[in-house]
Protein backbone atom coordinates (compact mmCIF):
# COMPACT_ATOMS: atom_id res chain seq x y z
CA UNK A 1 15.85 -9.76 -30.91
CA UNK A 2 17.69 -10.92 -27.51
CA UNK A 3 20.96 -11.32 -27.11
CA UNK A 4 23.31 -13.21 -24.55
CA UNK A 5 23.76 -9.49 -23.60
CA UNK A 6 20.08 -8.82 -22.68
CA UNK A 7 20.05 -11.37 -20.48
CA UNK A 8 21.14 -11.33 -16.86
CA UNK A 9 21.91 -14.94 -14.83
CA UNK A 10 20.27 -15.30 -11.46
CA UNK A 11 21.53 -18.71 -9.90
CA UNK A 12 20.23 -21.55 -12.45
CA UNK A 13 17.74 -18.76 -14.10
CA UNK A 14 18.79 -16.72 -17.23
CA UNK A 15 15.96 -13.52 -17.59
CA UNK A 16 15.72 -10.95 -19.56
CA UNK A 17 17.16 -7.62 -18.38
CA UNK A 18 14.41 -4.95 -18.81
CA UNK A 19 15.26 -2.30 -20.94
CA UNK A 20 14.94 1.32 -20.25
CA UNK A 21 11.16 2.55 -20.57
CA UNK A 22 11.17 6.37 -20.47
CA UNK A 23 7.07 5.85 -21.02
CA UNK A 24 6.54 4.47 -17.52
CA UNK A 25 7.38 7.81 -15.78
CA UNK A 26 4.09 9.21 -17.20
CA UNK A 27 2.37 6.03 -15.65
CA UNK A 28 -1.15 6.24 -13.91
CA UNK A 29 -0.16 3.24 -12.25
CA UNK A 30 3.05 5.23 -9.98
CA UNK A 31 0.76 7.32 -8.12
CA UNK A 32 -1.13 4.37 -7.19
CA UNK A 33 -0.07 2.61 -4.04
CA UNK A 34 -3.41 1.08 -3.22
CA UNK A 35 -3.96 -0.61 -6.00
CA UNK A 36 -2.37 -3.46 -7.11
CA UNK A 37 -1.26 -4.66 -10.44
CA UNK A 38 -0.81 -8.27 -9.60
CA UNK A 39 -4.18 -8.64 -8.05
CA UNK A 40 -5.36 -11.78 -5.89
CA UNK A 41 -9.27 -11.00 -7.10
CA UNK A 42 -11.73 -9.83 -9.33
CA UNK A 43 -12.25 -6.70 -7.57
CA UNK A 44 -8.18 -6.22 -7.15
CA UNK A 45 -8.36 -6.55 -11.09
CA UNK A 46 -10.71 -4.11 -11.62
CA UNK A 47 -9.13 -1.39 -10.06
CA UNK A 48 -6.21 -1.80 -11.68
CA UNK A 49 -7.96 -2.04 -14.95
CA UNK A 50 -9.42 1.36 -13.80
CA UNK A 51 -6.41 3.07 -13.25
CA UNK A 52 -5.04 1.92 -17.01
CA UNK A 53 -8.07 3.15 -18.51
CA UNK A 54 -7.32 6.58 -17.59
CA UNK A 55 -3.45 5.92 -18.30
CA UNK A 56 -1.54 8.42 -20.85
CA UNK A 57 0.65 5.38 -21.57
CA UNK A 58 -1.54 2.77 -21.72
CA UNK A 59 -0.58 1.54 -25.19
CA UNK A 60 2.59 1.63 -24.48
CA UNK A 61 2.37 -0.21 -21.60
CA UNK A 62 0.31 -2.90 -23.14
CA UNK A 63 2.80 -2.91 -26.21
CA UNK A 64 5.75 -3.70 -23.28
CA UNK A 65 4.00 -6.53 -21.75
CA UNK A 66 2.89 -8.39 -25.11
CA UNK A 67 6.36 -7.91 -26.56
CA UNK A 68 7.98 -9.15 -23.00
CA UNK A 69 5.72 -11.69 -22.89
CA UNK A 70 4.92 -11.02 -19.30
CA UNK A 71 2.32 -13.81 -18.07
CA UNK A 72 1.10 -11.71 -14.87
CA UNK A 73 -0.43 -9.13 -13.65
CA UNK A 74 -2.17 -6.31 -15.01
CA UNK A 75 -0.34 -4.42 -17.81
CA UNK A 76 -2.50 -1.84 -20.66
CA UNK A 77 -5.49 -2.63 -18.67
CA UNK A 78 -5.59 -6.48 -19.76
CA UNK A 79 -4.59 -9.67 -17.33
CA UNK A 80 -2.09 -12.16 -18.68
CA UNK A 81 -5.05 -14.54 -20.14
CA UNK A 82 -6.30 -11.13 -22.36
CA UNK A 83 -3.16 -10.43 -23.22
CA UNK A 84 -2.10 -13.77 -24.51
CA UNK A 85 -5.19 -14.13 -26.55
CA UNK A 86 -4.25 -10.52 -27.92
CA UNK A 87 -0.69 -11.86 -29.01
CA UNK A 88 -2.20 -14.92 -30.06
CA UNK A 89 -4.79 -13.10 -32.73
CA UNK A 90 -2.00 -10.25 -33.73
CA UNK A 91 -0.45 -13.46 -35.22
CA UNK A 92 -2.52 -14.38 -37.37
């Protein structure tokens, strides 16, 4: 559950501060500068979704970015539209 305290004011926009995520330092994704994780095509995607698949922390990841409700990029090898439908069934 948020709280005012989780929350950080950037001019008119409130976000969420991120908390810590020890996980991420065991990420396939940092020794990855090539690929990118907010990709501009399908073959951008792909590779990203690569690199995930052979992620330690994949789960983990994933778990982050559905709980954050993050709406782009890659994250647990899905895109924002998987990930949504993922939340959107987990409700159910």
């Amino acid at each position: 559950m948020e709280t005012m305290n989780d929350r950080t004011r950037f001019g008119a926009l409130e976000v969420p501060v991120l908390e810590e995520r020890p996980w991420a330092v065991f990420a396939a994704c940092t020794d990855t500068p090539d690929v990118s994780f907010f990709p501009q095509s399908k073959a951008e995607e792909r590779a990203a979704i690569a690199v995930c698949a052979i992620c330690p922390v994949q789960e983990d990841c994933l778990d982050h970015a559905i709980l954050t409700k993050e709406r782009f990029g890659v994250w647990g090898g899905l895109n924002g539209k998987e990930r949504r439908r993922v939340s959107r069934i987990g409700r159910r």
